[in-house]
Structures are given as structure tokens and as C-alpha cells.
Protein backbone atom coordinates (compact mmCIF):
# COMPACT_ATOMS: atom_id res chain seq x y z
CA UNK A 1 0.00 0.00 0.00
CA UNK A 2 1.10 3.40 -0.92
CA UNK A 3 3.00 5.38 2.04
CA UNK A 4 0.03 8.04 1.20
CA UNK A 5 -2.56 6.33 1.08
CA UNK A 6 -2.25 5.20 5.19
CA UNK A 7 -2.05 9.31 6.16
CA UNK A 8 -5.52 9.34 3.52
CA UNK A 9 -7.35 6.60 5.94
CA UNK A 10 -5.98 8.49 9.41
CA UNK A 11 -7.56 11.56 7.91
CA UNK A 12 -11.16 9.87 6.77
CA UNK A 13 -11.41 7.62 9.70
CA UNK A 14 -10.36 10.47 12.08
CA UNK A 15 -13.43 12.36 10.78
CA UNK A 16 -15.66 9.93 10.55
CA UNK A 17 -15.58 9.02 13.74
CA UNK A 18 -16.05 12.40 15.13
CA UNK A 19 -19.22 12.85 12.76
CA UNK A 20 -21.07 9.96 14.08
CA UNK A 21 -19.91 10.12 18.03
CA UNK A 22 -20.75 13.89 18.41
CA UNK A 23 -24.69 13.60 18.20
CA UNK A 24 -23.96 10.77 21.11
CA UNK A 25 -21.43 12.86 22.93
CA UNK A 26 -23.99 15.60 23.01
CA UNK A 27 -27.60 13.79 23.67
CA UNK A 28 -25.37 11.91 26.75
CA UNK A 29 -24.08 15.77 27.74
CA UNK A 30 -27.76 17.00 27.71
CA UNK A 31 -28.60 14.51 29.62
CA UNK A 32 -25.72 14.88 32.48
CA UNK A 33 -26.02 18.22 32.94
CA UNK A 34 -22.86 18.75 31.17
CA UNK A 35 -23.24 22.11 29.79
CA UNK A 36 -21.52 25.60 29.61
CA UNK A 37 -23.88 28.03 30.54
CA UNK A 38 -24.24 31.77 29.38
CA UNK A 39 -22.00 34.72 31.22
CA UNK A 40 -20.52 37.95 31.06
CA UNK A 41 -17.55 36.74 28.94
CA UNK A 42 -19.69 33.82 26.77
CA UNK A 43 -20.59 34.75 23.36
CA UNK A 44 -23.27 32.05 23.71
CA UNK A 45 -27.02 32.85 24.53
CA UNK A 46 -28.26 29.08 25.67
CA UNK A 47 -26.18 26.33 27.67
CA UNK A 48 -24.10 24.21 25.66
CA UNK A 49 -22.71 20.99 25.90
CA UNK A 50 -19.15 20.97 26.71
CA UNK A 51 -17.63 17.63 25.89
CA UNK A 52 -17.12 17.37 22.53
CA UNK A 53 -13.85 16.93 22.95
CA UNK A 54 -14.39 13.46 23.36
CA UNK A 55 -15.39 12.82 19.90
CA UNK A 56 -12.35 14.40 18.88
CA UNK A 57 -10.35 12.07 21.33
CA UNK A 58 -11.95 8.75 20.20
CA UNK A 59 -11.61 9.65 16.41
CA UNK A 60 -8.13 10.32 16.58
CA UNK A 61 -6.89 7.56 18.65
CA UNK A 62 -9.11 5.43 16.54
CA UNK A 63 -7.84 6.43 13.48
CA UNK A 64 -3.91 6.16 14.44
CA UNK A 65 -5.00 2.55 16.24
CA UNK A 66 -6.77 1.56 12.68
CA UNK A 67 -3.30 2.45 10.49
CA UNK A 68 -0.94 0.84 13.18
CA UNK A 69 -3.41 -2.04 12.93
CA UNK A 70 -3.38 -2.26 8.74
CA UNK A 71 0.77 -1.84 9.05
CA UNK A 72 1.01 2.01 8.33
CA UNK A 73 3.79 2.28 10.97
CA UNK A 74 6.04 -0.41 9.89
CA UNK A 75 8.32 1.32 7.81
CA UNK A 76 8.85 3.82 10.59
CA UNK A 77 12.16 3.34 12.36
CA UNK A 78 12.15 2.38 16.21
CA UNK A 79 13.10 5.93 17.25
CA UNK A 80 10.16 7.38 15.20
CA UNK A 81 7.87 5.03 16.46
CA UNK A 82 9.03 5.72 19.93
CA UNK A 83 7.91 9.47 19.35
CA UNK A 84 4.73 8.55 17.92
CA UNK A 85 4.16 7.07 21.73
CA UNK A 86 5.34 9.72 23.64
CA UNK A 87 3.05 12.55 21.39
CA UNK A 88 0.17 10.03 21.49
CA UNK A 89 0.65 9.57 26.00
CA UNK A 90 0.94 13.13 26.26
CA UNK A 91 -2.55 13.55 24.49
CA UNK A 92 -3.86 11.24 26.54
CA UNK A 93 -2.69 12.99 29.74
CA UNK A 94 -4.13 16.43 28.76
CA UNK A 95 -6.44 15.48 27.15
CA UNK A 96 -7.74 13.90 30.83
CA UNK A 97 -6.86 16.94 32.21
CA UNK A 98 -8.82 19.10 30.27
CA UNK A 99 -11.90 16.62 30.64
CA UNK A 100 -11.18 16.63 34.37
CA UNK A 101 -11.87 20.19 34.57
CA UNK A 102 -14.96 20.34 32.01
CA UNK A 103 -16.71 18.08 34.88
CA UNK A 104 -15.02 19.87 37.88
CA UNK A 105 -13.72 22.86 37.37
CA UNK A 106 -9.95 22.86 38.22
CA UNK A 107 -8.22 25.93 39.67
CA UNK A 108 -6.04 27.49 37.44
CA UNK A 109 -3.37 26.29 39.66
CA UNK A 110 -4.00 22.86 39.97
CA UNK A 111 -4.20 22.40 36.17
CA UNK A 112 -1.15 24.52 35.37
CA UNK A 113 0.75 21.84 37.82
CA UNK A 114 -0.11 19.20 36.23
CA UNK A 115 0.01 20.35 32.71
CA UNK A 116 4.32 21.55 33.69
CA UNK A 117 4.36 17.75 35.08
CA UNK A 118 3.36 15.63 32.04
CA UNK A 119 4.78 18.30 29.97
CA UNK A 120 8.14 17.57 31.66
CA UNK A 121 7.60 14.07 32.07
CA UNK A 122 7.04 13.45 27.81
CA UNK A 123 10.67 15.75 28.09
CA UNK A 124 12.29 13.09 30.65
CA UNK A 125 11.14 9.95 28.56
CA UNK A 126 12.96 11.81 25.75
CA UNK A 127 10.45 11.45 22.81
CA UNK A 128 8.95 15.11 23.03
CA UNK A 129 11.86 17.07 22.79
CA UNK A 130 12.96 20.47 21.36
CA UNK A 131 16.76 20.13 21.24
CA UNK A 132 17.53 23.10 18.85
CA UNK A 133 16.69 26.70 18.26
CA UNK A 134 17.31 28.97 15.44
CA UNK A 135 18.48 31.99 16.91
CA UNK A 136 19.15 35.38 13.88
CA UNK A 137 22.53 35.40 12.71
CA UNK A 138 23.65 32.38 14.48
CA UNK A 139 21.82 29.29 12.68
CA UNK A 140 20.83 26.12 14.88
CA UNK A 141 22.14 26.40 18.88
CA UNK A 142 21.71 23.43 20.81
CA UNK A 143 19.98 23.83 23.80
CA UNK A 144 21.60 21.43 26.73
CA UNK A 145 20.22 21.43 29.76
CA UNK A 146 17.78 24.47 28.56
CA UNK A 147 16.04 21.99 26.24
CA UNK A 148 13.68 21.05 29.45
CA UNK A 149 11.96 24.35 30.52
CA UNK A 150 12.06 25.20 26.73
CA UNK A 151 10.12 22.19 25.85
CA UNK A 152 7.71 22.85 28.70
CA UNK A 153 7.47 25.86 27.87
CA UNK A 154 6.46 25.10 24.07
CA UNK A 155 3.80 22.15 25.02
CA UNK A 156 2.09 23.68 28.09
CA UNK A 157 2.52 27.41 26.14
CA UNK A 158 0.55 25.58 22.76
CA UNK A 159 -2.11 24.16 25.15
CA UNK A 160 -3.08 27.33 26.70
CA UNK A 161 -3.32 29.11 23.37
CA UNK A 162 -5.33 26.93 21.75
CA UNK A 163 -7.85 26.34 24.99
CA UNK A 164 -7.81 30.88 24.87
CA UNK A 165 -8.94 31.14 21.38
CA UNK A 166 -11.82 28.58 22.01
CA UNK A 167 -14.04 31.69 22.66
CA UNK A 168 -16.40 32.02 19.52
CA UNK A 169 -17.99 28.74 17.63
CA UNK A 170 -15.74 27.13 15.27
CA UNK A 171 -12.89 29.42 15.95
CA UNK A 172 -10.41 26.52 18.19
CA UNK A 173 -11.64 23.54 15.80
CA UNK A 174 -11.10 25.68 12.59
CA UNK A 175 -7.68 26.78 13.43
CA UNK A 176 -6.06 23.60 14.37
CA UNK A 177 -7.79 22.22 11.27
CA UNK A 178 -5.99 23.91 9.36
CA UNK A 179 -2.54 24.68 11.03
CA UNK A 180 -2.84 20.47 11.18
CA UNK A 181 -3.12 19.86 6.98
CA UNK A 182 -0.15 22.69 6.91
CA UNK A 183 1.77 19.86 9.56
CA UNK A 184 0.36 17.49 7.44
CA UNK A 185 1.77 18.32 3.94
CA UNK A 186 5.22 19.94 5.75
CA UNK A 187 5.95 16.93 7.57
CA UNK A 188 5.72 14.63 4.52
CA UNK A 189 7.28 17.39 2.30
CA UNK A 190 10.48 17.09 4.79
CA UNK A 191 10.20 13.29 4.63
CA UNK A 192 8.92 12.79 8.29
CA UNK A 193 6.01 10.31 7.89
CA UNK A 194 5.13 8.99 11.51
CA UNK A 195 4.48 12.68 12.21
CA UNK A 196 2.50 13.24 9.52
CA UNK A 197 0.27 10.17 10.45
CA UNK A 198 -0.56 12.04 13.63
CA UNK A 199 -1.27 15.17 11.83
CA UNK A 200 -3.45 14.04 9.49
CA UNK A 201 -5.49 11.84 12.34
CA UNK A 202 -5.76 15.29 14.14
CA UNK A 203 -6.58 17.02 10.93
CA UNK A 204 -9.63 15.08 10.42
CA UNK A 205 -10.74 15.33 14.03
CA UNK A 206 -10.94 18.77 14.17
CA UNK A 207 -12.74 19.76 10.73
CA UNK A 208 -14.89 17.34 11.03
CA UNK A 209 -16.24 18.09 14.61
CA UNK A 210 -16.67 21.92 12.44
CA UNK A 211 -20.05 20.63 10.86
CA UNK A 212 -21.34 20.70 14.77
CA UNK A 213 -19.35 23.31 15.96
CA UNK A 214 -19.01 25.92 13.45
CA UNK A 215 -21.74 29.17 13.92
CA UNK A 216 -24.30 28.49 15.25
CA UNK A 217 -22.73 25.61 17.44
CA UNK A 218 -24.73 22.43 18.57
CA UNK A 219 -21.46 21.58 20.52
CA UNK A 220 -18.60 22.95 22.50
CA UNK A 221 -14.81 20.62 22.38
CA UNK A 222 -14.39 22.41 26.02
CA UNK A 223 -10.62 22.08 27.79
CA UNK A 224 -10.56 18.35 26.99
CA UNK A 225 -10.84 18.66 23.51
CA UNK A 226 -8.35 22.69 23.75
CA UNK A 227 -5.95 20.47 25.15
CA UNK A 228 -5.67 17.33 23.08
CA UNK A 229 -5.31 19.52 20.02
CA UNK A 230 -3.13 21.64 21.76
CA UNK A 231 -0.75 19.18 22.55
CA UNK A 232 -1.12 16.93 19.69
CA UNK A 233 -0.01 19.99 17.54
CA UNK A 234 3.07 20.93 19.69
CA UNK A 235 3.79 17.33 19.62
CA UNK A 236 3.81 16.95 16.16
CA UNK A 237 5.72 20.33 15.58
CA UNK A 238 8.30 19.10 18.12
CA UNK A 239 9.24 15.54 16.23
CA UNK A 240 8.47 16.17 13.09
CA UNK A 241 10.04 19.67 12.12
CA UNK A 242 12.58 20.76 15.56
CA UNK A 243 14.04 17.29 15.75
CA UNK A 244 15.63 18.03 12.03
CA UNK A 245 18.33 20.15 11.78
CA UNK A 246 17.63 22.56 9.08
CA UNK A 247 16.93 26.03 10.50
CA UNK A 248 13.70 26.90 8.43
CA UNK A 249 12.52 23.76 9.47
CA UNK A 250 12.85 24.69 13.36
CA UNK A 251 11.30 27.79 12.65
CA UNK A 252 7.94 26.29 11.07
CA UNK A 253 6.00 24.71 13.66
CA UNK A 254 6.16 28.76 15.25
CA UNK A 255 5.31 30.39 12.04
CA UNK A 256 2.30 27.62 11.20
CA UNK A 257 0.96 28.46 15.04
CA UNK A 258 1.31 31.77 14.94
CA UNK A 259 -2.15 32.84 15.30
CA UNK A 260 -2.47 31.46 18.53
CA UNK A 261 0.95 32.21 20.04
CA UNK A 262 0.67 35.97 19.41
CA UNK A 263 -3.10 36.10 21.02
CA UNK A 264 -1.89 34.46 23.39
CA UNK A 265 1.46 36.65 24.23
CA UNK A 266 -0.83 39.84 23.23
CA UNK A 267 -3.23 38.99 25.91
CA UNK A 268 -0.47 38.12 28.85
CA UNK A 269 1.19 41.26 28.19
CA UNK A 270 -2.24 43.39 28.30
CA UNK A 271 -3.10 41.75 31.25
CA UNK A 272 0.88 42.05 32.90
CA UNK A 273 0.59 45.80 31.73
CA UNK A 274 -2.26 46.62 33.40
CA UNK A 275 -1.53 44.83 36.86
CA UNK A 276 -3.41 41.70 36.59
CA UNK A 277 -2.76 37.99 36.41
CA UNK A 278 -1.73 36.89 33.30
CA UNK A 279 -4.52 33.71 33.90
CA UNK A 280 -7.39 36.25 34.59
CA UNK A 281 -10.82 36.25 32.75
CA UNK A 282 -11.18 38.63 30.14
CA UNK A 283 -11.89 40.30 26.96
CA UNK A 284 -8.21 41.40 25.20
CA UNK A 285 -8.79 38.34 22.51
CA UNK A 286 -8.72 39.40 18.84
CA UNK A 287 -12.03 37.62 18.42
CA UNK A 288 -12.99 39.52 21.38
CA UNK A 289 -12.02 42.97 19.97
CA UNK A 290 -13.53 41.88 16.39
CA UNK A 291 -17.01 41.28 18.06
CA UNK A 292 -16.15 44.78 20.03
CA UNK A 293 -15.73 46.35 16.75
CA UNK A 294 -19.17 45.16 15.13
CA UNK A 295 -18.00 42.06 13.53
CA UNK A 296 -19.88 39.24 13.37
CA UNK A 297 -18.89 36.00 14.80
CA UNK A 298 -19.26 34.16 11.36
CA UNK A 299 -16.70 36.84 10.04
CA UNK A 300 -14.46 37.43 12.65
CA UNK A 301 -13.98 33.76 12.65
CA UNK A 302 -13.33 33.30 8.89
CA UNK A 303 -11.15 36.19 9.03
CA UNK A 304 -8.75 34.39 11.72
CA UNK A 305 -9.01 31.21 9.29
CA UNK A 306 -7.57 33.36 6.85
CA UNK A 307 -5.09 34.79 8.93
CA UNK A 308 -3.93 31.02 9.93
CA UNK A 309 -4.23 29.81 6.16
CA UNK A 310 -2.06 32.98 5.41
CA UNK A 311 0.99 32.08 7.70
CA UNK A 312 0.32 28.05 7.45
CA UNK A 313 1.32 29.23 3.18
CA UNK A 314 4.24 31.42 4.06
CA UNK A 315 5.39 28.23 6.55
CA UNK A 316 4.70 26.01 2.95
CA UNK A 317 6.65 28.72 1.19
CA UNK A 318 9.91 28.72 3.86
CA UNK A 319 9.82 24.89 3.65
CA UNK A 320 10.75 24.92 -0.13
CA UNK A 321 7.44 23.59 -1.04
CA UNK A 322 6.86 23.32 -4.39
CA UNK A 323 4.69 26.38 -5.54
CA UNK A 324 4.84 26.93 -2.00
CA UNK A 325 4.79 30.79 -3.01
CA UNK A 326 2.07 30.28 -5.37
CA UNK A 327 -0.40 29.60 -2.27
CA UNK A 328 1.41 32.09 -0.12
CA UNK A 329 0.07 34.74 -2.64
CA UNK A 330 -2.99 33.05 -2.88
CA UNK A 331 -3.22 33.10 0.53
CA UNK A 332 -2.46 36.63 1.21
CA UNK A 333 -4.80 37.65 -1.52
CA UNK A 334 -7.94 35.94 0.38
CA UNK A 335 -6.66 37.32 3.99
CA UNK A 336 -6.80 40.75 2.01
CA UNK A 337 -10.44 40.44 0.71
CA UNK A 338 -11.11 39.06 3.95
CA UNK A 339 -9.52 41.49 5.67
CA UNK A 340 -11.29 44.58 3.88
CA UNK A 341 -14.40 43.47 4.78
CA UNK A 342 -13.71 43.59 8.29
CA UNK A 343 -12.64 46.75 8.03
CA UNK A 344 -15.55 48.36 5.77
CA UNK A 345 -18.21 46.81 8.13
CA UNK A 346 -16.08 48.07 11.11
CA UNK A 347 -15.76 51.29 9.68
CA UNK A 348 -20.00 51.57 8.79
CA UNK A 349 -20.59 50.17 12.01
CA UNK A 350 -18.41 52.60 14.08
């Protein structure tokens, strides 16, 4: 069977799965109680089922289970298998966290010390590891003993951005979707197949839980869900492009996550700026300040999309891609159209 073809069934199983186990995630959430009800800071008007993370979950796992079943990790060498493992664990771990607090409501504390441990712990075991950075003007340094809070910091950092953009329907699921098909078709572009695998297993999860939870959502993934993907995504960013020693190639898994990491780094510094916890509740998001601005969630979501799309092409464009800068101007000529009408309906609006 072609190499391909294995990273095809991850990504059609993956979804599949997700497309027939939301409807039961969310009739067995109804039924619990399970629900995230309206507040000052929800976009939402009605309670909505939190959990569909799960589906996410179960079709991924499935899917990689399926191809390891049918041989697609055979070729893969022990080392890369090894790493498959240690991304695949990790998931597990947060994604338990995250599901742990959708039914219980961690502190912020509490889940930030456990998220460091199994961070660090997937950095001890030595699968999950970023052992190079690219720093201007110096190429590739190697990071010793730094390689541990760096990793951390990566995996744990990923995880939190992708559970803080989870604020408007579609948004989190959209945005991993497609920084995941970027992974996806870098990862086999640089000849790094086991990662791909996972990529394109995650890839499917995530657009197809968007026919329930793009505008107006049936279903929220909650911090179970935020955190799988979060982690999955570092993971796969940290074996399959940081592991190789080619200094675009460290730089990519940043650039295609972009989005997220500068929300995220925008919102601790508002919140450090103006004397408050860098963990507190509130409304510094750009999807928050879109809304603000008299956007509507439909748009302000697509127009993130394209911002992701955009730097997920320049990332295909750094890599050497074929055409890669083809799609980059493709890309950049959508997030401009895109882009203009945010500002036009901004402008009538304000």
C-alpha cells in the first residue's frame, strides 16, 4: 500500500468518527447536565454541551489505532515510532486533564501543575523534545540542559493558546484544522512520515467536529478537547520539524501556530501591563475585539481562518514547497479580501 494512502485513511477515519460520536457525545451531555452556561464573557445565549472533545479524542486515537493495525507504521524506524508514543501519552494525559476540569472545574493552579508535570515528564522519557533553536545570525544552537523548561514551555505554552482562542464557535476547531493539513503536507514534504500520520489523524478530528461546531454551534470541544489539540499539535511540531536540523525547518512549527501564540502573548502582556494575572478572565482576545468592533462572529472567525491559512502558506513557502509561493500569494490575496471586509463593516458600524 502506498505510504500516502495510510495518512488518507488516518484523515477519513479520524473524521468519521467524530461525525457519528458527536450527536452521542452531546444527547449523553444534555442529559448529564454537562453544559456551559451563558456569562458575562460567553458569546453564547443558551447552555451548551461541553464535551465534545471526546469525539475528537476517540476519532483520533481510533484512526492512528486503525493504520498501526493495517501496518502504516512499519516502515517507521524504532526511534520514530518511539515518538509517535510519547506525542500520542501526552494527548492522553491532557487530554484527561482538560476533561477533568470540564466536569469539575480545576483551579487554574491545579491544572497549570499538572500540565508543567506531564509536559516535563514526555521531556524526561525523551520522545517530546525540542533540542535546537534557530536563533538570527547564528543558525541552529543546541539547547543542553535548557532543552527542558524550553520544551515545557512550548507544550504547556501551545495548550493554553489553543484552549484561549476557544471563545467564539468554530474558531479553536477551525484553526487547528488547518494549522494540522499545513503539519500534514510539511511533515511529509520534509520526509517525516510517523508525524504526519498524527497530523493528518488530528486534521480530520478537528474539521470534522466543524459541521457541529461551526456558527451556530450544537457543541462545545471544552478544555478536553483545547488540550488534546493543543498538545497533539506541539507534539507533532516538536518531532516532526525541531528534531531536524535545518533552520527553516525549526522555525515552522512557530510560524504555522502563529495565530495562537501571538493572542496568546498579546493577551499576557495586556493583562501584565495593566496589573493583573496573566490567567485572569477577560476580553483582550482578537475575536474579542472583532465582536467589540461590530464584527460578526461568522466573520471574525473566517477572518482568523484566513489569517492562519495565510501564515500556514508562508510556513509552505519557507519549507521549499513546491509552488509553496504560489499559495502564499494566494493566501495573502484571500486574507486581504477578507480582511477589507472587516474593516468596511467596522468602519459603517463605528
Amino acid at each position: 500500500m502506498p505510504a500516502q494512502l495510510y495518512h488518507i485513511i488516518a484523515f477519513l477515519v479520524s473524521m468519521t468518527v467524530v461525525l457519528w460520536s458527536t450527536p452521542v457525545v452531546k444527547t449523553l451531555g444534555l442529559k448529564s447536565g454537562r453544559v456551559d452556561r451563558p456569562g458575562d464573557r460567553k458569546v453564547h445565549k443558551r447552555p451548551m454541551v461541553r464535551l465534545g472533545g471526546v469525539s475528537i479524542f476517540a476519532g483520533t486515537l481510533t484512526a492512528l489505532a486503525i493504520v498501526w493495525w493495517l501496518g502504516g507504521f512499519e516502515t517507521v524506524s524504532p526511534e520514530k515510532e518511539l515518538e509517535v508514543w510519547g506525542v500520542t501519552l501526552g494527548g492522553i494525559a491532557f487530554f484527561l486533564i482538560g476533561l477533568a476540569d470540564d466536569l469539575f472545574n480545576l483551579t487554574p493552579t491545579s491544572r497549570l501543575i499538572m500540565q508543567t508535570g506531564v509536559a516535563s515528564l514526555a521531556w524526561w522519557l525523551g520522545e517530546v523534545r525540542i533540542e535546537f533553536l534557530s536563533v538570527p545570525f547564528d543558525g541552529l544552537v543546541h539547547l543542553s540542559w535548557l532543552s527542558l523548561p524550553v520544551t515545557v514551555f512550548w507544550l504547556v505554552g501551545m495548550v493554553n493558546a489553543i484552549n484561549w482562542i476557544d471563545g467564539l464557535d468554530g474558531l479553536a476547531a477551525g484553526v487547528s484544522g488547518i494549522a494540522a493539513v499545513v503539519m500534514l503536507i510539511v511533515t511529509l514534504f520534509m520526509q517525516q512520515p510517523a508525524a504526519a500520520m498524527i497530523a493528518a489523524a488530528i486534521a480530520g478530528g478537528a474539521l470534522g467536529f466543524l459541521r457541529y461546531n461551526f456558527n451556530p454551534a450544537e457543541i462545545f470541544m471544552g478544555d478536553g478537547g483545547a488540550y488534546f489539540l493543543g498538545f497533539t499539535l506541539a507534539g507533532v511540531g516538536a518531532i516532526g520539524l525541531v528534531k531536524t536540523t535545518a533552520v527553516t525547518a525549526v522555525l515552522l512549527p512557530y510560524l504555522i501556530l502563529a495565530v495562537p501564540i501571538l493572542d496568546m502573548s498579546a493577551v499576557i502582556v495586556s493583562r501584565l501591563s495593566n496589573g493583573k494575572s496573566p490567567f485572569s478572565a477577560d476580553k483582550r482576545h482578537l475575536h474579542h475585539r472583532l465582536l467589540k468592533a461590530g464584527i460578526s462572529q461568522r466573520l471574525a472567525v473566517l477572518f482568523i481562518y484566513a489569517l492562519t491559512l495565510w501564515v500556514g502558506s508562508l510556513a509552505l513557502a519557507f519549507s521549499n514547497f513546491p509552488s509553496g509561493g504560489a499559495y502564499a500569494l494566494g493566501a495573502t490575496m484571500l486574507l486581504f479580501y477578507v480582511g477589507w471586509q472587516v474593516w468596511r463593516i467596522a468602519r459603517i458600524r463605528n
